[in-house]
PDB file of N, CA and C in Angstrom:
ATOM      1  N   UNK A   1    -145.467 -81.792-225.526  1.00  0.00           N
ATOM      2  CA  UNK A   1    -144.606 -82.201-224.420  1.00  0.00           C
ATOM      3  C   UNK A   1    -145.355 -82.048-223.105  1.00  0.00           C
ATOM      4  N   UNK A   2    -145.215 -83.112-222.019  1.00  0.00           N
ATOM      5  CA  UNK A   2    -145.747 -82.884-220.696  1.00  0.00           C
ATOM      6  C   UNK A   2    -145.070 -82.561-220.153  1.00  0.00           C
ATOM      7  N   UNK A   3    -145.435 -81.387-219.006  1.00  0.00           N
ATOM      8  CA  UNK A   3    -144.770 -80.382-218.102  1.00  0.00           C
ATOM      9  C   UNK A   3    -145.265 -81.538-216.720  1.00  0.00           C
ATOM     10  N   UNK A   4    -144.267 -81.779-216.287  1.00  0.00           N
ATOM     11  CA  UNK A   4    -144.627 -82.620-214.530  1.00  0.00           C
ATOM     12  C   UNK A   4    -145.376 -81.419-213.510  1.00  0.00           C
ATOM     13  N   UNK A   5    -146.035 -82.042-212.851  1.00  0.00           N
ATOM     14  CA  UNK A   5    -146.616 -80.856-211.850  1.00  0.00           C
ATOM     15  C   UNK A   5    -146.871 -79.631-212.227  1.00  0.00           C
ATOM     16  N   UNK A   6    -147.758 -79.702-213.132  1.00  0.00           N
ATOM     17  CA  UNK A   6    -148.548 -78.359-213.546  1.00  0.00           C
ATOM     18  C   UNK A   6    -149.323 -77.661-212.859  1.00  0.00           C
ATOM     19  N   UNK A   7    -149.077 -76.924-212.185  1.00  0.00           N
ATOM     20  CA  UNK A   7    -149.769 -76.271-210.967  1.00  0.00           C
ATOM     21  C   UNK A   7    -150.625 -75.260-211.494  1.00  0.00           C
ATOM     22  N   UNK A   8    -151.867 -75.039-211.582  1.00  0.00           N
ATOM     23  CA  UNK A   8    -152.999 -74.131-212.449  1.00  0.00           C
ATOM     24  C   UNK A   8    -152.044 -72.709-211.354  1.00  0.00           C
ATOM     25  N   UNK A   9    -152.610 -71.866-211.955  1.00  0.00           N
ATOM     26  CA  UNK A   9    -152.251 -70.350-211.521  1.00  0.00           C
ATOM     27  C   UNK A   9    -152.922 -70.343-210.295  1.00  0.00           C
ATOM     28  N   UNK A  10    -154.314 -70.140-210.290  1.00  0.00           N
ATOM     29  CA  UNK A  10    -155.228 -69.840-209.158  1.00  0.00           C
ATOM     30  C   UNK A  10    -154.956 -70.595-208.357  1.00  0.00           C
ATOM     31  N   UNK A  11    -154.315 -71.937-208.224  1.00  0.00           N
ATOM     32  CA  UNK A  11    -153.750 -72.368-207.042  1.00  0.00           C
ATOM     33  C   UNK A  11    -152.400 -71.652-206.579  1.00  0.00           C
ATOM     34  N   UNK A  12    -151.563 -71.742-207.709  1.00  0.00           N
ATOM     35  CA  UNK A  12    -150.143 -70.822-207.142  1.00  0.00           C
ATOM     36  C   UNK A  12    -150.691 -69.796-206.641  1.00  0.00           C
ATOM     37  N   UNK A  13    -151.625 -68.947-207.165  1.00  0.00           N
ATOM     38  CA  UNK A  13    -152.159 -67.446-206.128  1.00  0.00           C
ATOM     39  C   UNK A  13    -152.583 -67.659-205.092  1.00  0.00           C
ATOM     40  N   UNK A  14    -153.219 -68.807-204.768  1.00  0.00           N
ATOM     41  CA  UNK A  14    -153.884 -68.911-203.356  1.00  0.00           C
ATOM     42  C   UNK A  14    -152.740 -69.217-202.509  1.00  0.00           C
ATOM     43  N   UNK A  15    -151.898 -69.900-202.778  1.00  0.00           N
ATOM     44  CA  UNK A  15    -150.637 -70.680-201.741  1.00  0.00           C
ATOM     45  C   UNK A  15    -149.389 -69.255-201.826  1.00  0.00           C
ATOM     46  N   UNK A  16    -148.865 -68.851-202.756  1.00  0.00           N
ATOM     47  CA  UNK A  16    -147.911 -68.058-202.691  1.00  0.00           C
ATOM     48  C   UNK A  16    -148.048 -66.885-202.944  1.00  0.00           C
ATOM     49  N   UNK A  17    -149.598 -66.374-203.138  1.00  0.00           N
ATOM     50  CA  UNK A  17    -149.777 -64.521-204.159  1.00  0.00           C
ATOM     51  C   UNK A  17    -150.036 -63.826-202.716  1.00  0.00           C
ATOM     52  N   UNK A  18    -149.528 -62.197-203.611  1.00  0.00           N
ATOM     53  CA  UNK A  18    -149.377 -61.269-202.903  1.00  0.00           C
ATOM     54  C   UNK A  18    -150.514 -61.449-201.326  1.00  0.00           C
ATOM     55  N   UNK A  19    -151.921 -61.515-201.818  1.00  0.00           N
ATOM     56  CA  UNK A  19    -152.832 -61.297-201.105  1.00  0.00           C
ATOM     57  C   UNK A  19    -152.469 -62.344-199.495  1.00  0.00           C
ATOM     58  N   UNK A  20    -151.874 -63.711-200.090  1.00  0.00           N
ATOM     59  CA  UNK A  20    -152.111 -64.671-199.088  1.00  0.00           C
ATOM     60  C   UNK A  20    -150.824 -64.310-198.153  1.00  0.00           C
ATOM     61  N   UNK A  21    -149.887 -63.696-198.918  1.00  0.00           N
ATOM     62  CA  UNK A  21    -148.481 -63.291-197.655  1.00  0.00           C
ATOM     63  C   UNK A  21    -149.094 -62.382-197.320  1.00  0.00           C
ATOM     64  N   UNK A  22    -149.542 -61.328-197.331  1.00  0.00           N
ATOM     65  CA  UNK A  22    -150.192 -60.281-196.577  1.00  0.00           C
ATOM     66  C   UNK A  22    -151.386 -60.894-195.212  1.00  0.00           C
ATOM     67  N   UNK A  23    -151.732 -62.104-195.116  1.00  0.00           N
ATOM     68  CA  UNK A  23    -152.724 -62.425-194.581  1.00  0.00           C
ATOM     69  C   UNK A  23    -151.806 -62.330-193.094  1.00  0.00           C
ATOM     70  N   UNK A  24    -150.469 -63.005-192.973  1.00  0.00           N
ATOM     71  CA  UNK A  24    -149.868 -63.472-191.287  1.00  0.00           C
ATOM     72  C   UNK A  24    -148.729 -62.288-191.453  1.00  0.00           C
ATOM     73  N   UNK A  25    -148.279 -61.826-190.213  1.00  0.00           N
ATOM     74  CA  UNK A  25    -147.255 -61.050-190.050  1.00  0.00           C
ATOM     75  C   UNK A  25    -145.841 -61.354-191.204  1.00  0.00           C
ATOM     76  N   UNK A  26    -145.538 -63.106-190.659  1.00  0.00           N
ATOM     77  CA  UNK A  26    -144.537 -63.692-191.441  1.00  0.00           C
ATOM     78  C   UNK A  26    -144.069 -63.056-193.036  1.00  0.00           C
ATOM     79  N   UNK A  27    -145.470 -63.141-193.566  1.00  0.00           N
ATOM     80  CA  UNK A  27    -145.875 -62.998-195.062  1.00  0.00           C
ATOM     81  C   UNK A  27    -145.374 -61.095-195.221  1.00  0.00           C
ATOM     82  N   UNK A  28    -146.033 -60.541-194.426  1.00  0.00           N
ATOM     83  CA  UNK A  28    -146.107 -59.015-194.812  1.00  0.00           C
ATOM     84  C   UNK A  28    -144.641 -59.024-194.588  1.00  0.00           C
ATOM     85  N   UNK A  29    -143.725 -59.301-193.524  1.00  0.00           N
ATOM     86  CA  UNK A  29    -142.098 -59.326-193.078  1.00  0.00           C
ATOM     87  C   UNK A  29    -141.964 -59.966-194.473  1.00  0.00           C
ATOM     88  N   UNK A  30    -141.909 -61.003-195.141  1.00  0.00           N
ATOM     89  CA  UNK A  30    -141.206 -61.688-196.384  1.00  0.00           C
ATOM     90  C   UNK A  30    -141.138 -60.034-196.895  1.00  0.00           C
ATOM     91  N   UNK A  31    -142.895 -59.852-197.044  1.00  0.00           N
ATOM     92  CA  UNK A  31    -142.514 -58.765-198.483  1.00  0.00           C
ATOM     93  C   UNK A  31    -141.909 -57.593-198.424  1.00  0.00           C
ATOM     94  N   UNK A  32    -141.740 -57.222-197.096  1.00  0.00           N
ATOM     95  CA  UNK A  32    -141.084 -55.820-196.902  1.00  0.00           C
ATOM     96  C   UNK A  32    -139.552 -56.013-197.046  1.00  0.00           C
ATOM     97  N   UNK A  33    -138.875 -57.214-196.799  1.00  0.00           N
ATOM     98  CA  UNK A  33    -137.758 -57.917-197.238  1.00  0.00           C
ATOM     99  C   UNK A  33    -137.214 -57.709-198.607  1.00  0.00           C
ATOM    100  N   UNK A  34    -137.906 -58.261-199.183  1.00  0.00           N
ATOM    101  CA  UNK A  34    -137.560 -58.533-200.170  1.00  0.00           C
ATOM    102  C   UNK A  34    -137.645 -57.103-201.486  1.00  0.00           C
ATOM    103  N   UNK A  35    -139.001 -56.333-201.056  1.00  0.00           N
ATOM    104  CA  UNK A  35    -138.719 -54.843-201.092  1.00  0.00           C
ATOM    105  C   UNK A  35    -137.662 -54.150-200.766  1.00  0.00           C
ATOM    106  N   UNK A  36    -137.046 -54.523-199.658  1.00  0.00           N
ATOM    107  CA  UNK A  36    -135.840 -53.703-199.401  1.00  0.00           C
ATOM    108  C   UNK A  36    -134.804 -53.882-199.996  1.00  0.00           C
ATOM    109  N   UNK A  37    -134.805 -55.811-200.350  1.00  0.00           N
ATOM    110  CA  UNK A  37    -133.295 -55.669-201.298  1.00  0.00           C
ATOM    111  C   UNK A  37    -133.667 -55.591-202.734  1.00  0.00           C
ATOM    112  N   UNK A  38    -134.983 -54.585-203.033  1.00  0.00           N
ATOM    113  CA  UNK A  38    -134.714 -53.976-204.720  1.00  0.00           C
ATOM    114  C   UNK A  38    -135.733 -54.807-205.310  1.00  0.00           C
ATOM    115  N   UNK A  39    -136.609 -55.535-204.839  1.00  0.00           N
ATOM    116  CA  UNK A  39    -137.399 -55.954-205.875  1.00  0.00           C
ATOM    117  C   UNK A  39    -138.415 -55.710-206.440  1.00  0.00           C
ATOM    118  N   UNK A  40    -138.740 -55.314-207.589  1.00  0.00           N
ATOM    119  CA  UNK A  40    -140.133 -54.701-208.019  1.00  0.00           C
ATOM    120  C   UNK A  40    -141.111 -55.232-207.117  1.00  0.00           C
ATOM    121  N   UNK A  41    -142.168 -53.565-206.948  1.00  0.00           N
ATOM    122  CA  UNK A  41    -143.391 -53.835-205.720  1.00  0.00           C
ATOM    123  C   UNK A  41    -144.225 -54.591-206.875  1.00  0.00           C
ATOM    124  N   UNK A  42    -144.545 -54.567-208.107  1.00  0.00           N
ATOM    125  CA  UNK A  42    -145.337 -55.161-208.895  1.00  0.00           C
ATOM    126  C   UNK A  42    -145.035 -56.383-209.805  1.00  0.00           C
ATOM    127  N   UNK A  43    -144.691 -56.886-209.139  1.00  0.00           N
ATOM    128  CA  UNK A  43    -144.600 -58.205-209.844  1.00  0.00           C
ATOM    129  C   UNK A  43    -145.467 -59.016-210.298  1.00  0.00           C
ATOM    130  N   UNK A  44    -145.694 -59.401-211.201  1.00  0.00           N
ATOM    131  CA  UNK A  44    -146.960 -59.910-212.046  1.00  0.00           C
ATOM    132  C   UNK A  44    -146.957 -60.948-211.839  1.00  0.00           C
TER     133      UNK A  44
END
């Protein structure tokens, strides 16, 4: 079966992973957010 828009991983990591929200204020605010309402710090 074909999956539409198969996005390889190493691209999803570059556009949405931990490292790249940490890069702008915006990003580090998302994650402290979303930390606060309960979400595992390790998300795989």
């Amino acid at each position: 079966m074909h999956y539409p828009h198969r996005i390889s991983k190493v691209k999803r990591a570059r556009n949405v992973g931990f490292r790249n929200r940490m890069k702008t204020k915006k990003g580090r605010q998302m994650i402290n957010r979303k930390r606060r309402a309960g979400r595992k710090v390790n998300v795989v």
